[in-house]
N, C-alpha and C. Protein backbone atom coordinates (compact mmCIF):
# COMPACT_ATOMS: atom_id res chain seq x y z
N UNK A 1 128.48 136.46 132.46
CA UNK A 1 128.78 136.77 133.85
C UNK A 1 129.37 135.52 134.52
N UNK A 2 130.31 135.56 135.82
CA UNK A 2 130.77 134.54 136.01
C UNK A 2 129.91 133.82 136.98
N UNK A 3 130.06 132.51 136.63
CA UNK A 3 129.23 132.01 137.45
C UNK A 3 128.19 132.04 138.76
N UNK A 4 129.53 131.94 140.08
CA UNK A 4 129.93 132.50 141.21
C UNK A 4 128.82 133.61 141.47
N UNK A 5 129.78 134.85 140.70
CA UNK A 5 129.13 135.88 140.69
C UNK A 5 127.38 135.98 140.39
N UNK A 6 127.11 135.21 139.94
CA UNK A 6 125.58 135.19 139.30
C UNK A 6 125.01 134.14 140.60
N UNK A 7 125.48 133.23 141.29
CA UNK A 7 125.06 132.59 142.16
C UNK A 7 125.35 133.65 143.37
N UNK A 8 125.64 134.27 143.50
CA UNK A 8 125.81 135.39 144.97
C UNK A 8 124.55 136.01 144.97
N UNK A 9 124.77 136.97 143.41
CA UNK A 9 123.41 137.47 143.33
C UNK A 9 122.16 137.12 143.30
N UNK A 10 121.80 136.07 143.47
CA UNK A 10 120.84 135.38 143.31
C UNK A 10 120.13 134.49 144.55
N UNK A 11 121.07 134.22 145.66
CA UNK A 11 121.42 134.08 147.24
C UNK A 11 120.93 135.08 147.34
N UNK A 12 121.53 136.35 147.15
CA UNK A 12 121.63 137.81 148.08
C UNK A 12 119.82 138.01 147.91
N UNK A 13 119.23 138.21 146.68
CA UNK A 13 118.01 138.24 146.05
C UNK A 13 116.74 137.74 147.01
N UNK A 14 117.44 136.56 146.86
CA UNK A 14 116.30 135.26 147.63
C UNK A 14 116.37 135.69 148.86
N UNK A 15 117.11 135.97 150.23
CA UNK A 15 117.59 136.11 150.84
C UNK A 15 116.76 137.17 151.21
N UNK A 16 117.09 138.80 151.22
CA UNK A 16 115.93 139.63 151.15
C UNK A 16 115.17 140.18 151.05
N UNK A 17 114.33 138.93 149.66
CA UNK A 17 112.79 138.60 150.04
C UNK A 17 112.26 138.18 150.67
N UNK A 18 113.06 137.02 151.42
CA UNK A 18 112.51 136.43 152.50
C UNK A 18 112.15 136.99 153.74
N UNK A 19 113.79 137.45 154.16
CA UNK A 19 113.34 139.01 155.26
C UNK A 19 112.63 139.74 155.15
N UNK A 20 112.21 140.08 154.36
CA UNK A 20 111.06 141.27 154.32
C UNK A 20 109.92 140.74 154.40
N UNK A 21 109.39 139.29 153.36
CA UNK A 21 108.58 138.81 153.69
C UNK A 21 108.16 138.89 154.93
N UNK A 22 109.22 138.36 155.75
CA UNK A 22 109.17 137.50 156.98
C UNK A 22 108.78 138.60 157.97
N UNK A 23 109.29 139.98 157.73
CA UNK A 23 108.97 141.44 159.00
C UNK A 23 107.78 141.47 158.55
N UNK A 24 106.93 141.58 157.36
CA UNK A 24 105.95 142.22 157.18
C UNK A 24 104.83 141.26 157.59
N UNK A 25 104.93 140.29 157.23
CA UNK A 25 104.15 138.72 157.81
C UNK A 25 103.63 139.07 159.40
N UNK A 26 104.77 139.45 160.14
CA UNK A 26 105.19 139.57 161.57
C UNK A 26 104.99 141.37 162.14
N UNK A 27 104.31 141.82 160.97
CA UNK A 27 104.02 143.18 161.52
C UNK A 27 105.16 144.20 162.71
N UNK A 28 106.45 143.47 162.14
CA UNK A 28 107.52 144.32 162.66
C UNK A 28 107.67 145.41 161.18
N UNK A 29 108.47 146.79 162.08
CA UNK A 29 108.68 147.94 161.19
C UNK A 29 109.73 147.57 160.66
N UNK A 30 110.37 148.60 160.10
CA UNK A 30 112.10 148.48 159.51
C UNK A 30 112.36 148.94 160.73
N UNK A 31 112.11 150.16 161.05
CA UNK A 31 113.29 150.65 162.28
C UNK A 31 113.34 149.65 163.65
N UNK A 32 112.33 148.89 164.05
CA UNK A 32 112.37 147.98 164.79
C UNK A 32 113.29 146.87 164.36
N UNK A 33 112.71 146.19 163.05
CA UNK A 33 113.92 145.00 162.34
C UNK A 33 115.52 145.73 162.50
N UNK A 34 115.65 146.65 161.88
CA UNK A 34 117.03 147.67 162.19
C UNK A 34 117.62 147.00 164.02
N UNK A 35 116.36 148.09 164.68
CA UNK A 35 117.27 147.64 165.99
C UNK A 35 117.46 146.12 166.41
N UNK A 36 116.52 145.68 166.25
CA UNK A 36 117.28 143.86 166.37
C UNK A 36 118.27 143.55 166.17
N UNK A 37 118.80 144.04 164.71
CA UNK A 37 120.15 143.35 164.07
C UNK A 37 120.49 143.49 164.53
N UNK A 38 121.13 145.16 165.36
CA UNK A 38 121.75 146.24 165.52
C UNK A 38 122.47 147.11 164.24
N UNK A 39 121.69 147.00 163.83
CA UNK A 39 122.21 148.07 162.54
C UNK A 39 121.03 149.40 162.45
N UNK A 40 121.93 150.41 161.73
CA UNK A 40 120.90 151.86 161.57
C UNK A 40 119.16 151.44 160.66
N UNK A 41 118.67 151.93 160.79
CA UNK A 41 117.39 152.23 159.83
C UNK A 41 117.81 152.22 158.56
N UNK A 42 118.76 153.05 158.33
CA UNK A 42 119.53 153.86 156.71
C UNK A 42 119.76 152.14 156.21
N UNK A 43 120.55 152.24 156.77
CA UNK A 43 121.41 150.54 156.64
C UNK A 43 120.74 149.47 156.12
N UNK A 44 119.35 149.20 156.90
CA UNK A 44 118.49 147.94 156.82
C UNK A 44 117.54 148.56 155.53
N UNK A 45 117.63 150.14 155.37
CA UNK A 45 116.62 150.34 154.04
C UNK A 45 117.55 150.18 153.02
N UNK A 46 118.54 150.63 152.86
CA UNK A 46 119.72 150.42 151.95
C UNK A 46 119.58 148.51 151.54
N UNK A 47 119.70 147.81 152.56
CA UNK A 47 119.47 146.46 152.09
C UNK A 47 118.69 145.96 151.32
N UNK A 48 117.23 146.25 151.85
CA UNK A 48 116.17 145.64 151.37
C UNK A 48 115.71 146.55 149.81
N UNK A 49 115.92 147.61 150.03
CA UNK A 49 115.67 148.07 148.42
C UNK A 49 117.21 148.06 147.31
N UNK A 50 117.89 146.69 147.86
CA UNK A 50 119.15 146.14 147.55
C UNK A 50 120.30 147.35 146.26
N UNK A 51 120.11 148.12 147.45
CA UNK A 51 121.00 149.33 147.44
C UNK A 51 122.78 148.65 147.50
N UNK A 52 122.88 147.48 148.40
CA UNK A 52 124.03 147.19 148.86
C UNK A 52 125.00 146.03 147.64
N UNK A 53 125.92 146.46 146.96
CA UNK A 53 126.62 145.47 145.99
C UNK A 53 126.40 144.23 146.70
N UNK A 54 127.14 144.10 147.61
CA UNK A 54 127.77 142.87 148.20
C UNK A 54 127.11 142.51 149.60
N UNK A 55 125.96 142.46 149.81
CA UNK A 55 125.82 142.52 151.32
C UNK A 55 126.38 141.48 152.16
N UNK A 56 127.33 142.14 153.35
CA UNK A 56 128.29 141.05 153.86
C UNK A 56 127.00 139.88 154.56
N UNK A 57 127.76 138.21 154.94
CA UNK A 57 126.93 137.88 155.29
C UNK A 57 126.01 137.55 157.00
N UNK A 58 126.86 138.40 157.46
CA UNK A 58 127.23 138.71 159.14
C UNK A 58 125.75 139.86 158.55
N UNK A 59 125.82 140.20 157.92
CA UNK A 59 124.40 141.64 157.85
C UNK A 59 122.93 140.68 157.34
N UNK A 60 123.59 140.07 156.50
CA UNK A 60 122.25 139.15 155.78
C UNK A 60 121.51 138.08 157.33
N UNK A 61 122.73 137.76 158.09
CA UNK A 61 122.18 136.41 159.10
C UNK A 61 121.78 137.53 159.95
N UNK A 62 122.13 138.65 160.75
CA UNK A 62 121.56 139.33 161.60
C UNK A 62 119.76 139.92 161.11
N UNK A 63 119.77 140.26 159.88
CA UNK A 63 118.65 140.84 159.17
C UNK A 63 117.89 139.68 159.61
N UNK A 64 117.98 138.43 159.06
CA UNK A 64 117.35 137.03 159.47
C UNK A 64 116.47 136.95 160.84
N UNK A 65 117.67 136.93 161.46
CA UNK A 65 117.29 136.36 163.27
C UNK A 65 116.36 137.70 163.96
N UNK A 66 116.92 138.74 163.01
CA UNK A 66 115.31 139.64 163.20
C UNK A 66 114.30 139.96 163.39
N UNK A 67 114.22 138.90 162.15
CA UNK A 67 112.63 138.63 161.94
C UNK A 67 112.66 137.14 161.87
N UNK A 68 113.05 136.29 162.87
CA UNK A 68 112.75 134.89 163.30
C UNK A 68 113.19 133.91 162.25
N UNK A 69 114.06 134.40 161.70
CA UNK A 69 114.45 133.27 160.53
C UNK A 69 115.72 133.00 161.16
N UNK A 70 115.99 131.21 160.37
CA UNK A 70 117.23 130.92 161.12
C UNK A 70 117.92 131.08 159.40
N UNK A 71 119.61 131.27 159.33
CA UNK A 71 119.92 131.41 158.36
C UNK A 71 120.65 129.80 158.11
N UNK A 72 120.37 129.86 156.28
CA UNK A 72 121.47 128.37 156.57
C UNK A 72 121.64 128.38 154.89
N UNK A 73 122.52 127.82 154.86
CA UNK A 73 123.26 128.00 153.18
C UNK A 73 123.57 126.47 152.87
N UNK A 74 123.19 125.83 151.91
CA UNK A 74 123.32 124.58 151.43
C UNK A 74 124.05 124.55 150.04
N UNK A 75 124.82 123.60 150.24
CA UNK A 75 125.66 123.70 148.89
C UNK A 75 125.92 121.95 148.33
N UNK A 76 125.74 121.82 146.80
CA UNK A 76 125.31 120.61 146.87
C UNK A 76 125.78 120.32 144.98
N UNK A 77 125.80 119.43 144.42
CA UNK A 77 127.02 119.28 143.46
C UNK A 77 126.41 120.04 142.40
N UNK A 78 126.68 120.63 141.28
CA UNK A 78 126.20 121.17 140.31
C UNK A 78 125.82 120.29 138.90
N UNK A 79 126.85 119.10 139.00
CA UNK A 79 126.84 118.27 137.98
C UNK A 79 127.59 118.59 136.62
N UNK A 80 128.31 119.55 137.17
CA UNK A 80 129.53 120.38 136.44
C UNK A 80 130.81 119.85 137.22
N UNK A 81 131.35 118.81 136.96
CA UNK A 81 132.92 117.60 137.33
C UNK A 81 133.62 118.90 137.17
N UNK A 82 134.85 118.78 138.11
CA UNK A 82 136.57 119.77 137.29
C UNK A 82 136.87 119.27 137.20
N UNK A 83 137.67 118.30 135.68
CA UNK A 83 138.05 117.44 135.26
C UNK A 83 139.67 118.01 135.49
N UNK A 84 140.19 117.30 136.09
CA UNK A 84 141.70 117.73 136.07
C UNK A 84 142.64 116.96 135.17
N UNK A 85 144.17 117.37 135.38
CA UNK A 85 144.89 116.54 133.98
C UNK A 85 145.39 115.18 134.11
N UNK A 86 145.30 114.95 135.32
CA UNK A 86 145.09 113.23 136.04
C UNK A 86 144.10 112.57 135.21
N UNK A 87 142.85 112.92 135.32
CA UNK A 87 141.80 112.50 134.72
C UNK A 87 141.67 112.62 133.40
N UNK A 88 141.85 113.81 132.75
CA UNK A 88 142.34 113.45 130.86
C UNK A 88 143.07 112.74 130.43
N UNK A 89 144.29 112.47 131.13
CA UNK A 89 145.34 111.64 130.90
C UNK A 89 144.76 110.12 130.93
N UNK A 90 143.77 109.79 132.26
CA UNK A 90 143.18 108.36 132.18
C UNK A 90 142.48 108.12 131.03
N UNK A 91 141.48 109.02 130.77
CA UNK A 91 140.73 108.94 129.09
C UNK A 91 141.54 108.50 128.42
N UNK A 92 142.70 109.33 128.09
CA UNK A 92 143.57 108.90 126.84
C UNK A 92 143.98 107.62 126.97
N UNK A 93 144.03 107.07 128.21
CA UNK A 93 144.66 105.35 128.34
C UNK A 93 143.40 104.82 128.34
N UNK A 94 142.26 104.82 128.41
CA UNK A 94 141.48 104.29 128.46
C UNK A 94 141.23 103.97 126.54
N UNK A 95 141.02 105.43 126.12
CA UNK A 95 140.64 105.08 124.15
C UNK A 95 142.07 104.00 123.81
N UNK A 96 142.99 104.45 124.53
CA UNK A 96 144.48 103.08 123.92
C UNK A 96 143.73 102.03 123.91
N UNK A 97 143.02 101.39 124.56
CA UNK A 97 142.96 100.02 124.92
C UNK A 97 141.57 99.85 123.82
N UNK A 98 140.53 100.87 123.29
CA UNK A 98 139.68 100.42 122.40
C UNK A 98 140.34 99.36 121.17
N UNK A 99 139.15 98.42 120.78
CA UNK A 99 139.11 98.39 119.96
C UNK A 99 138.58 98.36 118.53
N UNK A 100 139.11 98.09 116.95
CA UNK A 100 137.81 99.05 116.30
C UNK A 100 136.56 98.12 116.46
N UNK A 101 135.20 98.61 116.42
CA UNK A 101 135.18 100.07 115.54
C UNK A 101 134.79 100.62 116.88
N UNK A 102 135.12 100.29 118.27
CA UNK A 102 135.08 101.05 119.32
C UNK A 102 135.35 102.81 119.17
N UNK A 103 134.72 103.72 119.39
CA UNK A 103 135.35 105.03 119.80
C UNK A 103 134.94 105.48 120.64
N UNK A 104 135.35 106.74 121.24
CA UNK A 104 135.03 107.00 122.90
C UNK A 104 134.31 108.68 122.23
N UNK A 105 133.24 108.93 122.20
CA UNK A 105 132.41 109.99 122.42
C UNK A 105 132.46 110.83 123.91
N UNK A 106 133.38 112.23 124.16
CA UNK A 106 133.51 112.39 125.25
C UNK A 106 132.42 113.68 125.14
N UNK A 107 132.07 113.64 126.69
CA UNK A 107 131.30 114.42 127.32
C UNK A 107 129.91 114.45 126.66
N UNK A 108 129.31 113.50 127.33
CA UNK A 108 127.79 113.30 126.42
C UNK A 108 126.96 113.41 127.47
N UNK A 109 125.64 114.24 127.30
CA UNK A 109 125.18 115.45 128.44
C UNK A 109 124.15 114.42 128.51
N UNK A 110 123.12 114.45 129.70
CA UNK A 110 122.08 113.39 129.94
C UNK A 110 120.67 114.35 128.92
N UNK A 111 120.07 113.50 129.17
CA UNK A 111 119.28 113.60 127.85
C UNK A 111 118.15 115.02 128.69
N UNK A 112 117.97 115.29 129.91
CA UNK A 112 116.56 116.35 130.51
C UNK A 112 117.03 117.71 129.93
N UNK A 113 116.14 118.34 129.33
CA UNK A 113 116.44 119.71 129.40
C UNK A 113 117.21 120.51 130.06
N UNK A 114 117.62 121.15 130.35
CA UNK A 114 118.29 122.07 131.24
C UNK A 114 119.43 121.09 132.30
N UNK A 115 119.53 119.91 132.16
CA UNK A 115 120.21 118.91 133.27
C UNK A 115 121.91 119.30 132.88
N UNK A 116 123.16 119.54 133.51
CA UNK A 116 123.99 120.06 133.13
C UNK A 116 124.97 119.09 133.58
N UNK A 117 124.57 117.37 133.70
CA UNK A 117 125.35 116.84 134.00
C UNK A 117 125.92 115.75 132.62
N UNK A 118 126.59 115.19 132.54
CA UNK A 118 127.10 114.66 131.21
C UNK A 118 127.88 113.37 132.08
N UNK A 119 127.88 112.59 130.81
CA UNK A 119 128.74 111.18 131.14
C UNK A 119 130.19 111.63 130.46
N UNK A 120 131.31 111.23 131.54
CA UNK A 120 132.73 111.42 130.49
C UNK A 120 132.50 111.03 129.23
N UNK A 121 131.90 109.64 128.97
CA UNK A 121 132.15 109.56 127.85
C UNK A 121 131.10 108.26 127.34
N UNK A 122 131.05 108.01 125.98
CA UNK A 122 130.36 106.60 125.48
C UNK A 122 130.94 106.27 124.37
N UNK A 123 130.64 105.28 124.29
CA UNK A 123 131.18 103.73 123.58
C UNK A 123 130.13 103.03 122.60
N UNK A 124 130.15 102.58 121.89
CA UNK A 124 129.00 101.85 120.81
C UNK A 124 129.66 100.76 119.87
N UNK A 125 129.01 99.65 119.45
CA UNK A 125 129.91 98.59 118.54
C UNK A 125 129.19 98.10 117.99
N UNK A 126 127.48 99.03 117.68
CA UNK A 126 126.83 99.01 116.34
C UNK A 126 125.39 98.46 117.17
N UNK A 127 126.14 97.79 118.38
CA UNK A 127 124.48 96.86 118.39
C UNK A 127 124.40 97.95 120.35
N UNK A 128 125.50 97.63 121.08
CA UNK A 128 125.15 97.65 122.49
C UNK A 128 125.90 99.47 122.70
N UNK A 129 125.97 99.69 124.28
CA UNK A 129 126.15 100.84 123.85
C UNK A 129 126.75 101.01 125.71
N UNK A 130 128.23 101.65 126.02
CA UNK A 130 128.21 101.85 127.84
C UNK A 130 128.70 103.17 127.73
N UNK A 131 128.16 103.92 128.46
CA UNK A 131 128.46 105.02 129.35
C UNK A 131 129.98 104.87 129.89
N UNK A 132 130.70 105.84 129.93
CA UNK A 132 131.90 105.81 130.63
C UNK A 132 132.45 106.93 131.55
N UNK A 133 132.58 106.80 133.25
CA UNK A 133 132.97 107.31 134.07
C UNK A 133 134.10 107.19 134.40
N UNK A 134 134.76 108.35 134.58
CA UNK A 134 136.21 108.48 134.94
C UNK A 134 136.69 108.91 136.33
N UNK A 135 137.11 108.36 137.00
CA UNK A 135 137.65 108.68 138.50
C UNK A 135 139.15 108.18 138.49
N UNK A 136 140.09 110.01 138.58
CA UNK A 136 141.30 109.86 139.05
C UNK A 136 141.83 109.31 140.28
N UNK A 137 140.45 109.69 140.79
CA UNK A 137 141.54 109.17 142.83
C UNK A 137 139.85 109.18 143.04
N UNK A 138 139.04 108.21 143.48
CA UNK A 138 138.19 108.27 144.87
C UNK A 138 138.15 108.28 145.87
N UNK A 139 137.88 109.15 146.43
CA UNK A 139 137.42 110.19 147.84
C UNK A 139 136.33 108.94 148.57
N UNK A 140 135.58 108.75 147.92
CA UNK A 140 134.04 108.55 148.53
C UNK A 140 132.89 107.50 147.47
N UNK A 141 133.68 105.48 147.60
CA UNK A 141 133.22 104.61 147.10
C UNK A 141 131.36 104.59 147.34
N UNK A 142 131.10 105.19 148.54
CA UNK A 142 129.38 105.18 147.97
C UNK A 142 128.87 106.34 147.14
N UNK A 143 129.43 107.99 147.92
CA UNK A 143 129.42 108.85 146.80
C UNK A 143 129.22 108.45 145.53
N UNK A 144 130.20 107.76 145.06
CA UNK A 144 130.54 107.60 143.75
C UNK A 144 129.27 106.50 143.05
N UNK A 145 129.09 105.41 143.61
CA UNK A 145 128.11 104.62 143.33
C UNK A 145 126.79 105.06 143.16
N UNK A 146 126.30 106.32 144.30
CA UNK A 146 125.52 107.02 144.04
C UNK A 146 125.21 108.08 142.80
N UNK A 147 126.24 108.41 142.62
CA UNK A 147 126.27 109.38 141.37
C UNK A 147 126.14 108.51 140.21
N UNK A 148 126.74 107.99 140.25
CA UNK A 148 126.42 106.78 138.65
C UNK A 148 124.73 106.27 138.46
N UNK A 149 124.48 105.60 139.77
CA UNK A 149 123.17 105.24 140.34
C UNK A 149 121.64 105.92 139.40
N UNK A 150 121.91 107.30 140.11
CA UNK A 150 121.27 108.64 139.78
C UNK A 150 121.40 109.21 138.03
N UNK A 151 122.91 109.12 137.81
CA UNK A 151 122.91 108.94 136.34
C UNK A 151 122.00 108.51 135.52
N UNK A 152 122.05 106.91 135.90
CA UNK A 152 121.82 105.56 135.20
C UNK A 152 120.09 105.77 135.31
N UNK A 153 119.73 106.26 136.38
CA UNK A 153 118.66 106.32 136.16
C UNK A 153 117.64 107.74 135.62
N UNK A 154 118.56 108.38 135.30
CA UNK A 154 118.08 109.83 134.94
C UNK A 154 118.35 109.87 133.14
N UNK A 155 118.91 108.99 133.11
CA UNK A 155 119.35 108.59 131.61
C UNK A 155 119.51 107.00 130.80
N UNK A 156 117.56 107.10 130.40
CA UNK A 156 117.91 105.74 129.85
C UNK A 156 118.65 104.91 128.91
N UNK A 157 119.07 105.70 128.29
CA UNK A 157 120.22 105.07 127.17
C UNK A 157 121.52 105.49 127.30
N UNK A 158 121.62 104.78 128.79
CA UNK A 158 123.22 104.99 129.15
C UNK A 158 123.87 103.34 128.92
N UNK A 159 122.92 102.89 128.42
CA UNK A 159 123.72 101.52 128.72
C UNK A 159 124.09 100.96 129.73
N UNK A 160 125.40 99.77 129.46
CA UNK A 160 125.84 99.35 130.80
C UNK A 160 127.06 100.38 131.10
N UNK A 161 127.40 100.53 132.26
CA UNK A 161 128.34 101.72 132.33
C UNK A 161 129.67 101.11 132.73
N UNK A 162 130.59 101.56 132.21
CA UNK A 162 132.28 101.54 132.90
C UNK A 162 132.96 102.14 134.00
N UNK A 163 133.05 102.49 134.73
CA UNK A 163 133.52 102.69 135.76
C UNK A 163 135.39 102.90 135.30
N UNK A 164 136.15 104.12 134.85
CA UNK A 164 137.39 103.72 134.69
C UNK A 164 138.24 104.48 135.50
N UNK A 165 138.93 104.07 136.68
CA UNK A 165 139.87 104.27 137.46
C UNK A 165 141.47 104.62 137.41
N UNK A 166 141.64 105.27 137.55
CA UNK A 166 143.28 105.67 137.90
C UNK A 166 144.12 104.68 138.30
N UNK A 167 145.14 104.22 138.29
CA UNK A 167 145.52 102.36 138.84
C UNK A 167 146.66 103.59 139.69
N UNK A 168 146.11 103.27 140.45
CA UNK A 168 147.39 104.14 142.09
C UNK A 168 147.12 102.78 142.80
N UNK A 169 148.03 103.49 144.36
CA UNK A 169 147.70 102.33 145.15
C UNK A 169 146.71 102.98 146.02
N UNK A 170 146.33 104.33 145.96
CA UNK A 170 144.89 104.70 146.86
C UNK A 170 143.87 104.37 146.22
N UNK A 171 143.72 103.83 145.13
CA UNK A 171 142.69 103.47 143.99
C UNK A 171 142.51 101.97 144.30
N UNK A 172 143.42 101.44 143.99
CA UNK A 172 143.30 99.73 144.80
C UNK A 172 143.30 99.58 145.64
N UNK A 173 143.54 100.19 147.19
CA UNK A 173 143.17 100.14 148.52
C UNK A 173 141.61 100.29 148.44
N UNK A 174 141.13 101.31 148.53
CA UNK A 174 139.68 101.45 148.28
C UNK A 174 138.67 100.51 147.38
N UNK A 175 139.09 100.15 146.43
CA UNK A 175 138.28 99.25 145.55
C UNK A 175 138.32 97.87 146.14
N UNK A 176 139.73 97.81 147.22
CA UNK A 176 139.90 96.40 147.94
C UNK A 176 138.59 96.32 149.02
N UNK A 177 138.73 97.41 149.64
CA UNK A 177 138.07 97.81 150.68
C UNK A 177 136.53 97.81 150.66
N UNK A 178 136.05 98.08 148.80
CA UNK A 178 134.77 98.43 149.30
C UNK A 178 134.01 97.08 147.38
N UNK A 179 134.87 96.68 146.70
CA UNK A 179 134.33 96.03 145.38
C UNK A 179 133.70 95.24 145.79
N UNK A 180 132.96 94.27 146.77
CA UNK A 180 132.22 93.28 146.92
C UNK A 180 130.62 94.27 147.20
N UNK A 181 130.81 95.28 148.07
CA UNK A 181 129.69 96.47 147.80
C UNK A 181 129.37 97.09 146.64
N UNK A 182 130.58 96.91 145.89
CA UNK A 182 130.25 97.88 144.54
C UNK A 182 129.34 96.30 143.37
N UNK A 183 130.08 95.12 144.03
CA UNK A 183 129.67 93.94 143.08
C UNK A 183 128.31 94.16 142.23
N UNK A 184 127.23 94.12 142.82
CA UNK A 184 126.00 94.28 142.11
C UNK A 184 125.44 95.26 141.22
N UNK A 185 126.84 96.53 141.22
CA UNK A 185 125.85 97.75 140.51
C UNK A 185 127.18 97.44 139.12
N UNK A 186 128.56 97.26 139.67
CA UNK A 186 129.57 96.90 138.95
C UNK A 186 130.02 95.42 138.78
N UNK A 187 129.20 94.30 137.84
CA UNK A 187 129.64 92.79 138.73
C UNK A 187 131.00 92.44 137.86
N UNK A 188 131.08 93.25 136.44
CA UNK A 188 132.75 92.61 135.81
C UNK A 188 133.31 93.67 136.23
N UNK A 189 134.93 92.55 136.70
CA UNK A 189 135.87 93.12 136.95
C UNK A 189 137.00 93.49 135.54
N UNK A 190 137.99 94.38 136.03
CA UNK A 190 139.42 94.45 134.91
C UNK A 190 139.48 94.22 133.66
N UNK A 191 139.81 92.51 134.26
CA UNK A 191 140.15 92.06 132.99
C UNK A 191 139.12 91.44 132.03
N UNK A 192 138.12 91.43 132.48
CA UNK A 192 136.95 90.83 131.60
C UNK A 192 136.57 92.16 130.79
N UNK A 193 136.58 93.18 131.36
CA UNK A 193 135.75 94.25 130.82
C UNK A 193 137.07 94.83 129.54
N UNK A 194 138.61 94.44 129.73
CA UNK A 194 139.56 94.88 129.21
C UNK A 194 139.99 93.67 127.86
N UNK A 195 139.47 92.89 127.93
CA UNK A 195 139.01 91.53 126.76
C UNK A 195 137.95 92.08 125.79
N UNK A 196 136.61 92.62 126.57
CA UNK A 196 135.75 93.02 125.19
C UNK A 196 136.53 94.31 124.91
N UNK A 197 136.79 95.06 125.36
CA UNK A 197 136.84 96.55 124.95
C UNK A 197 138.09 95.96 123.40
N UNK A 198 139.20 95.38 124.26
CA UNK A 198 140.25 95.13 122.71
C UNK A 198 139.95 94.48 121.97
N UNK A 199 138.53 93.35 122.14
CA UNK A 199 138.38 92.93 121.02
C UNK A 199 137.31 93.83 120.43
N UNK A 200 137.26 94.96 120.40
CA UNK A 200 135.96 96.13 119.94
C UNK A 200 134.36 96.08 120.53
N UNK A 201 134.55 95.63 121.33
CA UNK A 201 132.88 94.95 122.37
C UNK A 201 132.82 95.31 123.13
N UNK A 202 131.27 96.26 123.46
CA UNK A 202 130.84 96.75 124.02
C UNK A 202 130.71 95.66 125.86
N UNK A 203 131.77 95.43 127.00
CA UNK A 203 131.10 94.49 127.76
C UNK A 203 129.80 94.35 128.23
N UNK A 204 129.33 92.61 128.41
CA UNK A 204 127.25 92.65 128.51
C UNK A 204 127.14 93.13 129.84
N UNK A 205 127.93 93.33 130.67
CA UNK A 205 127.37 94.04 131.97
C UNK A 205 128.22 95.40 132.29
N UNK A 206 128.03 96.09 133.41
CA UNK A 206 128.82 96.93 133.85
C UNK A 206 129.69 97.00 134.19
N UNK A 207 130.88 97.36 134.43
CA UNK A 207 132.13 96.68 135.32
C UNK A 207 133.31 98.00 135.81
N UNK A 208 133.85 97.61 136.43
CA UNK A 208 134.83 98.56 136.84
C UNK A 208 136.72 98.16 136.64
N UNK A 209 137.55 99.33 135.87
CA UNK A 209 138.57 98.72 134.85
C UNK A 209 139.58 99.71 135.95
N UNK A 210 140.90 99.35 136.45
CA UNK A 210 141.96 100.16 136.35
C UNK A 210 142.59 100.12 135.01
N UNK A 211 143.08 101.63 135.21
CA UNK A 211 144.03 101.54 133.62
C UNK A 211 145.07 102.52 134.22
């Protein structure tokens, strides 16, 4: 089933149980909850014994404020990236610059059960071992620090991590703007981190590379 689709249903679900919970808690009827919304009796029973495919969500927030609920929908990252062809293309310049017995292991999932987030990629040179993140264009230099952050700490054998960037000039504006903040989580820069990688070495700290 598609995703989406399985996340609607599953909103719609949660949604009214809660309403109903929430009338019966509150010793309101249906036909009373009904007239609140302003919708028929038929209508509000049709809902709740989820008679309705699709219930619009103008019907779901009225059902709500019904019965004293406020409605509110939160949406928040999945840990599923859309890797676009900007960003494959950086990978591929990024493995150019390995060297042996460097190889780039892509999409390596964090180690929790059910966790559906993955590192682009990792690196190994027998003894040390970095994680590698790929950003075509950054939007959002703490975002981003945060997500690695959270990574790094949700996955102990991530190593030291790479940070590998798109070389634009919205990529170096921003990294101008914000690398003395990023210093402590990322302290090598470029070209240090672009010295071990060709000589096949894993770099000893973290760092952040345009390529």
């Amino acid at each position: 089933m598609d995703v989406g689709v399985e996340d609607a249903r599953r909103l719609v679900e949660s949604a009214v149980r809660e309403i109903e919970t929430a009338r019966i808690i509150q010793g309101i009827s249906r036909s009373a909850a009904a007239r609140r919304a302003g919708v028929s009796p038929s209508r509000w029973g049709r809902l709740v014994r989820r008679e309705l495919a699709a219930p619009p969500m103008e019907l779901l927030c009225r059902a709500a404020r019904a019965v004293g609920l406020t409605p509110s929908l939160s949406l928040y990252p999945s840990g599923e990236r859309i890797r676009d062809r900007a960003q494959l293309a950086l990978l591929d310049r990024f493995v150019a610059m390995l060297g042996s017995p460097l190889q780039l292991r892509r999409e390596v999932p964090l180690p929790a059960p059910g966790d559906r987030r993955a590192w682009d990629g990792r690196i190994s040179d027998g003894g040390a071992t970095a994680s590698i993140e790929g950003e075509s264009k950054i939007l959002d230099a703490q975002a981003l620090s945060r997500r690695v952050s959270i990574k790094q700490r949700d996955d102990p054998g991530s190593g030291v991590v790479i940070l590998v960037v798109n070389d634009t000039a919205h990529n170096r504006r921003v990294l101008a703007e914000h690398r003395e903040a990023l210093r402590s989580q990322f302290p090598l820069d470029g070209a240090t981190v672009a010295r071990a990688l060709r000589a096949g070495r894993v770099p000893p700290l973290s760092g952040i590379i345009l390529v």
